[in-house]
PDB file of N, CA and C in Angstrom:
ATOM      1  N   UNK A   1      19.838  52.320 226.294  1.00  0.00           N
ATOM      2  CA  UNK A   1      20.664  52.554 227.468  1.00  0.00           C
ATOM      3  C   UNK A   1      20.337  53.927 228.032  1.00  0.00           C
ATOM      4  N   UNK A   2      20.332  53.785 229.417  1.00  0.00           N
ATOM      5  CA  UNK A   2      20.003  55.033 229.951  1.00  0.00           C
ATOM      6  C   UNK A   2      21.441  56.169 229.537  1.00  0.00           C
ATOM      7  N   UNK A   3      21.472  57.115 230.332  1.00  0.00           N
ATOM      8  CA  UNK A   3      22.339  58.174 230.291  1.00  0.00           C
ATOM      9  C   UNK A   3      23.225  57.890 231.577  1.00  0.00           C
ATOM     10  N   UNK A   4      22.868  57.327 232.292  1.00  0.00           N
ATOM     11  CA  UNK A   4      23.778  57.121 233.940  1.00  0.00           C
ATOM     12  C   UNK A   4      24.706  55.944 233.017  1.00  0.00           C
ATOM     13  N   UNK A   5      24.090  54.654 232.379  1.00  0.00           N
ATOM     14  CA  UNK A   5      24.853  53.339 231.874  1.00  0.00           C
ATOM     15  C   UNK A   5      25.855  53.887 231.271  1.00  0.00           C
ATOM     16  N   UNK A   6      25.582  55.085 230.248  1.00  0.00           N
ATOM     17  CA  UNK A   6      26.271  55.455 229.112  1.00  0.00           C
ATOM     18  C   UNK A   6      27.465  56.108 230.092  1.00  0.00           C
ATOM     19  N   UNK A   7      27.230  57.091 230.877  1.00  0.00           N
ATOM     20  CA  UNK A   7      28.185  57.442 232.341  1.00  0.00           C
ATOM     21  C   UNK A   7      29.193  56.369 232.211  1.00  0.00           C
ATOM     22  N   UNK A   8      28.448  55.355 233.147  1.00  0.00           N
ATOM     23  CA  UNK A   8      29.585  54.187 233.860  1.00  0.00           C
ATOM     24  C   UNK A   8      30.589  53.445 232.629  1.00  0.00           C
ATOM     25  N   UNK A   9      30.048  53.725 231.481  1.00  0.00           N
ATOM     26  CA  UNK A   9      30.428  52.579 230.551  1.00  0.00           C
ATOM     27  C   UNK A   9      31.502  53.519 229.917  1.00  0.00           C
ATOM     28  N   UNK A  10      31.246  55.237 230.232  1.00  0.00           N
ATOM     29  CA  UNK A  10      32.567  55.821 229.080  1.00  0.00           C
ATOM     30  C   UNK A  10      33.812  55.818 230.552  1.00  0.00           C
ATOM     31  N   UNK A  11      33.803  55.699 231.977  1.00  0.00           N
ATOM     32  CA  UNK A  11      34.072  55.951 233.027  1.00  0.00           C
ATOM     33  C   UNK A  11      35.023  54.628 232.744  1.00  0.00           C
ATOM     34  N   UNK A  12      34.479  53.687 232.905  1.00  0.00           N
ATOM     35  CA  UNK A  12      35.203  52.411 232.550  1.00  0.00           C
ATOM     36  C   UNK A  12      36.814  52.607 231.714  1.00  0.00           C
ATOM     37  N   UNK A  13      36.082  52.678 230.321  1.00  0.00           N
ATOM     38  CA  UNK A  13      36.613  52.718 229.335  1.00  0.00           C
ATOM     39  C   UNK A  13      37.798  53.791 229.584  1.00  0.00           C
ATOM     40  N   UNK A  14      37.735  54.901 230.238  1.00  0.00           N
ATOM     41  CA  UNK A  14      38.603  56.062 230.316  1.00  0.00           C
ATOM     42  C   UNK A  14      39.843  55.414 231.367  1.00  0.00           C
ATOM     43  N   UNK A  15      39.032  54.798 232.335  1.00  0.00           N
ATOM     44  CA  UNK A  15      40.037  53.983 233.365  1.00  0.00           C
ATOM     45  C   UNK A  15      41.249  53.129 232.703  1.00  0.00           C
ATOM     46  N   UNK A  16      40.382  52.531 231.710  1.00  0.00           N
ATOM     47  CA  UNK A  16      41.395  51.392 231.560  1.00  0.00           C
ATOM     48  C   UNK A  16      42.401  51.986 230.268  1.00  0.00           C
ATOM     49  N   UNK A  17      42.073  53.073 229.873  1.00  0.00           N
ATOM     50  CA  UNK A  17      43.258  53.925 228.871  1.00  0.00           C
ATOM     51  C   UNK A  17      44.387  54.543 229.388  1.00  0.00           C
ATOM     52  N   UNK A  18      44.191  54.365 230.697  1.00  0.00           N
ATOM     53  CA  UNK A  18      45.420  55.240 231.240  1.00  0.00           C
ATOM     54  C   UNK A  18      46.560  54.728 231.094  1.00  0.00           C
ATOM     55  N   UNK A  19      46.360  53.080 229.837  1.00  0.00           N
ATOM     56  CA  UNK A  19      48.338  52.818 230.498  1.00  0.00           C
ATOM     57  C   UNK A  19      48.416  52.901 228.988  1.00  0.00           C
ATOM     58  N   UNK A  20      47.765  53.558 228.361  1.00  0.00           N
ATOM     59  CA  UNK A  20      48.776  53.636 227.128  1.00  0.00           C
ATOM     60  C   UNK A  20      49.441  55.072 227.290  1.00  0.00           C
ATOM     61  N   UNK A  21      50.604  54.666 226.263  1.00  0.00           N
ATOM     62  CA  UNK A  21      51.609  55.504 226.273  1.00  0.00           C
ATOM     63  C   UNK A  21      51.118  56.710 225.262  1.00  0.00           C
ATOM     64  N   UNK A  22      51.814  58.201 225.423  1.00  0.00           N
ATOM     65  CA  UNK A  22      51.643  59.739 224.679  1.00  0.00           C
ATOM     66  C   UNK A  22      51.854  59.208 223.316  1.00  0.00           C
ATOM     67  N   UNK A  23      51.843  59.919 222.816  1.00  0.00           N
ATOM     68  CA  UNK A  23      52.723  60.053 220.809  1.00  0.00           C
ATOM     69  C   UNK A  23      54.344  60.293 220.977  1.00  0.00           C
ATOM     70  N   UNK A  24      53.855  60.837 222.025  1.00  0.00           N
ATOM     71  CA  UNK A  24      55.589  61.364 222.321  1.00  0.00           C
ATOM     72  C   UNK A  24      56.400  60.193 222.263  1.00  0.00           C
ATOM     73  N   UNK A  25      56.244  59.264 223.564  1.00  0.00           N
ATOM     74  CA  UNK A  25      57.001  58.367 223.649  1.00  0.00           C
ATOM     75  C   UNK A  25      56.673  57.131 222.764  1.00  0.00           C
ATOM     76  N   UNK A  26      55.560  57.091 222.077  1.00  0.00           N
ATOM     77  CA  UNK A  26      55.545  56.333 220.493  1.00  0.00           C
ATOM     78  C   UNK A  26      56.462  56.682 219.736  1.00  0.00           C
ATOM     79  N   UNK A  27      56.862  57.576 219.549  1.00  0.00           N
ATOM     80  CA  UNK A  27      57.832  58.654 218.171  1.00  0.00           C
ATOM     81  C   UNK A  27      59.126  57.829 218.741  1.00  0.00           C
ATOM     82  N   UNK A  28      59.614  58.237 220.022  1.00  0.00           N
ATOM     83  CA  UNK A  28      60.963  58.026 220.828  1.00  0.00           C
ATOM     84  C   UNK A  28      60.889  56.609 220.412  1.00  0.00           C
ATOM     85  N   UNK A  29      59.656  56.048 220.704  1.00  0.00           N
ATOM     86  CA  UNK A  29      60.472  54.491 220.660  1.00  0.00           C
ATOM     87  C   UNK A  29      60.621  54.040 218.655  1.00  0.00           C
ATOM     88  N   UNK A  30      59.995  54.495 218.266  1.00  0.00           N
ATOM     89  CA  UNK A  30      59.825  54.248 217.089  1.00  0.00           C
ATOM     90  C   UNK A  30      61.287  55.084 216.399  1.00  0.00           C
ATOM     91  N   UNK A  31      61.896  55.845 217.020  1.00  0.00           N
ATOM     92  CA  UNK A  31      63.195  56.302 216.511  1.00  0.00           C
ATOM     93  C   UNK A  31      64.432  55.456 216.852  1.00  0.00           C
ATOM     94  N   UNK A  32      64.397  54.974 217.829  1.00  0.00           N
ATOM     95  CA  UNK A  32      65.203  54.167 218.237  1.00  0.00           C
ATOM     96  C   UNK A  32      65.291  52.347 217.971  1.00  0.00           C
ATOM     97  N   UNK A  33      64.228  52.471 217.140  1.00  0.00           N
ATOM     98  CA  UNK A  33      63.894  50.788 216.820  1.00  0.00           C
ATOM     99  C   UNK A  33      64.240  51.271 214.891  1.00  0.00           C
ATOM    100  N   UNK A  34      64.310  52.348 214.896  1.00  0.00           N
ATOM    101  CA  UNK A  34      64.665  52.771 213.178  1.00  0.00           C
ATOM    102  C   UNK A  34      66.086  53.131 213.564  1.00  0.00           C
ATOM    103  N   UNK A  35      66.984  53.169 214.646  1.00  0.00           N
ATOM    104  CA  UNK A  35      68.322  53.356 214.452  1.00  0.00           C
ATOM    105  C   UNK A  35      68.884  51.851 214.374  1.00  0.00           C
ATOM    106  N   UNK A  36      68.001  51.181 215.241  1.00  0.00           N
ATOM    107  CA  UNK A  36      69.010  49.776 215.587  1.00  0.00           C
ATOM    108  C   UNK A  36      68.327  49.022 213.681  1.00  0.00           C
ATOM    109  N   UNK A  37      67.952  49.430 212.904  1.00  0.00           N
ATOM    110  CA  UNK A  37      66.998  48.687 211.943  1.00  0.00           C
ATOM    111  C   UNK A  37      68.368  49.350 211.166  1.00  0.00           C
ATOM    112  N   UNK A  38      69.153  50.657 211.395  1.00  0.00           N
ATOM    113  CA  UNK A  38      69.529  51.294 210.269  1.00  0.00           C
ATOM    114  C   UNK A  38      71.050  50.778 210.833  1.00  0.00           C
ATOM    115  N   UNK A  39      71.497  50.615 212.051  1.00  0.00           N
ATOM    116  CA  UNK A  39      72.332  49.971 212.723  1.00  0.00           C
ATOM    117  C   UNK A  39      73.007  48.565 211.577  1.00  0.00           C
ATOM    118  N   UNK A  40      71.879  47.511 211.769  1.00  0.00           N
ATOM    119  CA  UNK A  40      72.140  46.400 211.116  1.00  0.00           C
ATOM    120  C   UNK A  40      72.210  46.528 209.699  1.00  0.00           C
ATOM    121  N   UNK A  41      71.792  47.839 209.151  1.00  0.00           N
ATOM    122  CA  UNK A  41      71.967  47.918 207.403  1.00  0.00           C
ATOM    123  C   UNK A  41      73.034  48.176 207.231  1.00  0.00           C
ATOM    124  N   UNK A  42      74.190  48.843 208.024  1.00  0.00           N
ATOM    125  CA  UNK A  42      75.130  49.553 207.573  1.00  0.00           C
ATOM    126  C   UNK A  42      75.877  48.321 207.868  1.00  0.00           C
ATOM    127  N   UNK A  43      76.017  47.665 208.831  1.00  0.00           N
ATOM    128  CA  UNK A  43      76.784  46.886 209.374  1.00  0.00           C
ATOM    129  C   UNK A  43      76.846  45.770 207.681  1.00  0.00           C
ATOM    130  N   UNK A  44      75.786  45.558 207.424  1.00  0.00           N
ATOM    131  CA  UNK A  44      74.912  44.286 206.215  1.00  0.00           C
ATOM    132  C   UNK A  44      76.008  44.814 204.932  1.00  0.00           C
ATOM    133  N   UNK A  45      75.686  46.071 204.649  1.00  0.00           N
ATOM    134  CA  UNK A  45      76.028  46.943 203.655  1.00  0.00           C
ATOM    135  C   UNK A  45      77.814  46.754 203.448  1.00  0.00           C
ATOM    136  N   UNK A  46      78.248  47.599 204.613  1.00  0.00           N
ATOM    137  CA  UNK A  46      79.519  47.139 204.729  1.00  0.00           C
ATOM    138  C   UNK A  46      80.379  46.012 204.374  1.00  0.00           C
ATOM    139  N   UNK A  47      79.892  44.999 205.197  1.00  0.00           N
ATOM    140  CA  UNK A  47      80.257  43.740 205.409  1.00  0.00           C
ATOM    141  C   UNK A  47      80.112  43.254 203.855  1.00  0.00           C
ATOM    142  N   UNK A  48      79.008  42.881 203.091  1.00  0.00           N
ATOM    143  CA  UNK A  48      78.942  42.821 202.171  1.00  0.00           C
ATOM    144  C   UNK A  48      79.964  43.215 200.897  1.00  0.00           C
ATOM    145  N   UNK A  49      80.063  44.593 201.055  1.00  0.00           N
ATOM    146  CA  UNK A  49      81.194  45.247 200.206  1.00  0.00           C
ATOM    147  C   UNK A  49      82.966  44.870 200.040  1.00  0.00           C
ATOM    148  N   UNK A  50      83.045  44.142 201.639  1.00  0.00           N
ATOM    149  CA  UNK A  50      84.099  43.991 201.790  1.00  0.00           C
ATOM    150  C   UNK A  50      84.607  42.672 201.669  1.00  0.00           C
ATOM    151  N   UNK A  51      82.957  41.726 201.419  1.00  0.00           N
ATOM    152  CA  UNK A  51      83.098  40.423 200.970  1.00  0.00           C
ATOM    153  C   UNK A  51      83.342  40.458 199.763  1.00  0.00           C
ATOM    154  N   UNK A  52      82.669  41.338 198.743  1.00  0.00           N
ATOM    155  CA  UNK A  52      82.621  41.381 197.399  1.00  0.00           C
ATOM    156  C   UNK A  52      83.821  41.840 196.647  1.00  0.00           C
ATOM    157  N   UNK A  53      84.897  42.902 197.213  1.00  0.00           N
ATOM    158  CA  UNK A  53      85.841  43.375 197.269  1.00  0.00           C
ATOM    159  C   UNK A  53      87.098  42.077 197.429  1.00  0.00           C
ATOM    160  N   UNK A  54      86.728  41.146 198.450  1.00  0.00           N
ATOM    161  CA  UNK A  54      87.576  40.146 198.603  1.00  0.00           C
ATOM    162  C   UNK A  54      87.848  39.303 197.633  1.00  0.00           C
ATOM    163  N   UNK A  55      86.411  38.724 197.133  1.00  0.00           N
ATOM    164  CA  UNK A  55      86.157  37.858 196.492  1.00  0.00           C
ATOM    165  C   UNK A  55      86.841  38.354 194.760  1.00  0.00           C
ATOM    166  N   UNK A  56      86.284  39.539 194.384  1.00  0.00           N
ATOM    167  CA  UNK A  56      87.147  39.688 193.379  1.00  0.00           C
ATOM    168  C   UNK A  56      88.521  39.928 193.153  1.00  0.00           C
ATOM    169  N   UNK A  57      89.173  40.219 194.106  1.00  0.00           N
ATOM    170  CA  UNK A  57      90.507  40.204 194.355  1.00  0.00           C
ATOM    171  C   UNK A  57      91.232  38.882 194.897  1.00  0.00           C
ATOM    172  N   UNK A  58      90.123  38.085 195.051  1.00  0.00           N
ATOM    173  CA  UNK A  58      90.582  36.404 195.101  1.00  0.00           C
ATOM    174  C   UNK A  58      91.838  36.169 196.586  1.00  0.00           C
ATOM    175  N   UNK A  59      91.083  36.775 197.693  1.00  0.00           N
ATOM    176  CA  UNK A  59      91.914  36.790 199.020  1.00  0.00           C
ATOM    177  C   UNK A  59      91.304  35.352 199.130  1.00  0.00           C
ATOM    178  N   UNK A  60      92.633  34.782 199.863  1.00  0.00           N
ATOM    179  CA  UNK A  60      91.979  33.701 201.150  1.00  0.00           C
ATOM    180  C   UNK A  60      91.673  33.996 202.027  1.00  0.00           C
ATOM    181  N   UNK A  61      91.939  34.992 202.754  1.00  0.00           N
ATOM    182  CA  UNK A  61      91.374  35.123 203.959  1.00  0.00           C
ATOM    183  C   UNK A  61      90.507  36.652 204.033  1.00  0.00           C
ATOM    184  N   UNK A  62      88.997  36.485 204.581  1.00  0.00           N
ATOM    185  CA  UNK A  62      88.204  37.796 204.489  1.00  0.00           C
ATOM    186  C   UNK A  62      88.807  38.928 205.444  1.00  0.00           C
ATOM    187  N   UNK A  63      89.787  39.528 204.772  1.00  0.00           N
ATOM    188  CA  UNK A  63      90.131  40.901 205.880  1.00  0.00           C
ATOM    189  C   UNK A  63      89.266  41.950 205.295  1.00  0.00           C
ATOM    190  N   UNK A  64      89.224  42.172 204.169  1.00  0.00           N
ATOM    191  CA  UNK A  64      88.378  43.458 203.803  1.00  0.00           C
ATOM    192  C   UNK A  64      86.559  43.391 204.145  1.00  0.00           C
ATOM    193  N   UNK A  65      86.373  42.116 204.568  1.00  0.00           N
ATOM    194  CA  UNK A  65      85.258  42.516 204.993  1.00  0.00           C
ATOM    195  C   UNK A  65      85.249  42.613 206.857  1.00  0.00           C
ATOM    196  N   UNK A  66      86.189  42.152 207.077  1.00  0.00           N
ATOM    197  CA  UNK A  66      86.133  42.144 208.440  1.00  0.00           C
ATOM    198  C   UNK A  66      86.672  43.771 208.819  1.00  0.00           C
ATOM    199  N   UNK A  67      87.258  44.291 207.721  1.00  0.00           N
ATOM    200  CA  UNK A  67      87.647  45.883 207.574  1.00  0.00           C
ATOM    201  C   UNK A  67      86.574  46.721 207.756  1.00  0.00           C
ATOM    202  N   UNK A  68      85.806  45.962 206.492  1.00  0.00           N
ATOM    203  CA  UNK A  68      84.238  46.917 206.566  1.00  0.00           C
ATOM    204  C   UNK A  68      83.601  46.663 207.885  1.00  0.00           C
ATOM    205  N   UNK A  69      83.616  45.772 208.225  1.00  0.00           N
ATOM    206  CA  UNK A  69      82.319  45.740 209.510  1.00  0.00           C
ATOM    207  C   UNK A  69      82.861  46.189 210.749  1.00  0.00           C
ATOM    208  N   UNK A  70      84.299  46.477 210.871  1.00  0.00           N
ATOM    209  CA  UNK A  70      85.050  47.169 212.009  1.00  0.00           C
ATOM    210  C   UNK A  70      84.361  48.902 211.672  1.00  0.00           C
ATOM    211  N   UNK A  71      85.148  49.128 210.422  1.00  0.00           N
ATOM    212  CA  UNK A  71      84.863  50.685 210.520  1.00  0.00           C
ATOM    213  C   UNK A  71      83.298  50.714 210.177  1.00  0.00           C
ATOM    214  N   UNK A  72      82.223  49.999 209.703  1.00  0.00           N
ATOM    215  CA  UNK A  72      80.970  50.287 210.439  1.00  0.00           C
ATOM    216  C   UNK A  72      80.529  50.135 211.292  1.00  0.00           C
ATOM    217  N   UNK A  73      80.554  49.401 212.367  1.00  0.00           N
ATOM    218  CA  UNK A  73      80.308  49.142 213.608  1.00  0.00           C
ATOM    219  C   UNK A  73      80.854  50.445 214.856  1.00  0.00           C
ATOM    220  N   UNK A  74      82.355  50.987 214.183  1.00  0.00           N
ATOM    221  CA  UNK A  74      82.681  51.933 214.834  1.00  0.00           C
ATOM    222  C   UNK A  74      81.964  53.378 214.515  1.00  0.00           C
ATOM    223  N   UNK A  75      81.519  53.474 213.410  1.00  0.00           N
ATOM    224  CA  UNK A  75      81.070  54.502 212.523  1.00  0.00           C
ATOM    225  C   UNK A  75      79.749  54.489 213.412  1.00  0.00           C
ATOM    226  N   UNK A  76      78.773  53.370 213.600  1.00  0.00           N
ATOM    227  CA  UNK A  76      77.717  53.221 213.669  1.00  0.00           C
ATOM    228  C   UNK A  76      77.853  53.408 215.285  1.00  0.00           C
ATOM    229  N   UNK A  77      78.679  53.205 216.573  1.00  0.00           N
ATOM    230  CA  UNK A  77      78.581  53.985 218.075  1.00  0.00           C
ATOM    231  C   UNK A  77      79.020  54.743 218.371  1.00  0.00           C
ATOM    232  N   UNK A  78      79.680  55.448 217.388  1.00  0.00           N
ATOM    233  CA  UNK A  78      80.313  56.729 217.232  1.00  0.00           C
ATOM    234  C   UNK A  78      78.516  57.512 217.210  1.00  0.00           C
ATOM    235  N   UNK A  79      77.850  57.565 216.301  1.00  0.00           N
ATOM    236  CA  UNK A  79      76.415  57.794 216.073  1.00  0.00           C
ATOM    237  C   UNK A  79      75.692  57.363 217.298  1.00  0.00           C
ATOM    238  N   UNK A  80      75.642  56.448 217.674  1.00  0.00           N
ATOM    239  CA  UNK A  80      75.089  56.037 218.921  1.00  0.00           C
ATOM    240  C   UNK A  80      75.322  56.829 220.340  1.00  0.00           C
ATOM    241  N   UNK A  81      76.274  57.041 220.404  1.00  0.00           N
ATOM    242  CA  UNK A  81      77.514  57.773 221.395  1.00  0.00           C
ATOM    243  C   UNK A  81      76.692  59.460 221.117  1.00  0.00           C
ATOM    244  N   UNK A  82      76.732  60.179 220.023  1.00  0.00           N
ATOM    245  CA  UNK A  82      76.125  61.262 219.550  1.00  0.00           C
ATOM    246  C   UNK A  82      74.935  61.535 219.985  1.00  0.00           C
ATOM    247  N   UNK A  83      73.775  60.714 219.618  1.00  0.00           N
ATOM    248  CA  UNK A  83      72.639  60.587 219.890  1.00  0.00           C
ATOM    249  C   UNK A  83      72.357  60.768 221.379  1.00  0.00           C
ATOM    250  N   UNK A  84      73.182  59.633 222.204  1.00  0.00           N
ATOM    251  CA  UNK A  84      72.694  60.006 223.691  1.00  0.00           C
ATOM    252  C   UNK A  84      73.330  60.501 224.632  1.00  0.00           C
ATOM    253  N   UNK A  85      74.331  61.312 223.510  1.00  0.00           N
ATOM    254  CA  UNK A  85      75.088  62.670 224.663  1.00  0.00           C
ATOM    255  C   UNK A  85      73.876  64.091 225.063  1.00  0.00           C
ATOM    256  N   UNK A  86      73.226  63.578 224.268  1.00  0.00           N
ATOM    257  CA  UNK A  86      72.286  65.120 224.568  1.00  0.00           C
ATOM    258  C   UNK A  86      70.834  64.535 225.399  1.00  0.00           C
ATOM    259  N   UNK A  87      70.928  63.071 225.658  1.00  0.00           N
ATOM    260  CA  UNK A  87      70.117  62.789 226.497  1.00  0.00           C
ATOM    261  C   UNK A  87      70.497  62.751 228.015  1.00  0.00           C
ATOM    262  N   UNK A  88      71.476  62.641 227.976  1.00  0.00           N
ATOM    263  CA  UNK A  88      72.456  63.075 229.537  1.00  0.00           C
ATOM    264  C   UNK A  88      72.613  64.320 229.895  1.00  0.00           C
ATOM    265  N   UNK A  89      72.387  65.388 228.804  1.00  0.00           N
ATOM    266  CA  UNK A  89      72.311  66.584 229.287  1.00  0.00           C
ATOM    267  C   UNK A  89      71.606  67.296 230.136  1.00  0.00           C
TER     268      UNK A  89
END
C-alpha cells in the first residue's frame, strides 16, 4: 500500500470513531447501572429477611417482609434522591 492509501484508510477509520463515547461517560454509565444492580440487592436482601423472619415466627400473613421491602425501597430513593441532588447543582 502506498502512503496516500494508508492516508485515506486511517482518515476513514478516524471518521467513523467519532460516535463513541469518552471514559468519562463509560464510568457515569457504568455507575449508574451498578446502583440500579445494588438497588435490586437490597430490595432481594430485605425482602428475603422479612420472609424468613415470617416464616419462623409462623405469620399468616407476610407483613415483615412487606416491612422489609418498604423500608428498603425507601432507604434505597432516599440514596437515589442523594445522588442526584448534586447533579442539579
Amino acid at each position: 500500500m502506498s502512503k496516500s492509501d494508508l492516508d485515506k484508510k486511517n482518515a476513514k477509520s478516524v471518521g467513523e470513531g467519532n460516535h463513541k463515547q469518552s471514559p468519562d461517560k463509560d464510568r457515569k454509565a457504568l455507575r449508574w447501572m451498578g446502583f440500579g444492580i445494588e438497588f435490586v440487592g437490597v430490595l432481594a436482601i430485605f425482602s428475603y429477611g422479612g420472609w424468613w423472619a415470617d416464616q419462623r415466627l409462623k405469620h399468616d400473613w407476610p407483613w415483615l417482609m412487606l416491612i422489609g421491602f418498604g423500608l428498603s425501597f425507601m432507604g434505597m430513593m432516599y440514596l437515589l434522591y442523594k445522588e442526584t441532588s448534586d447533579l442539579r447543582k
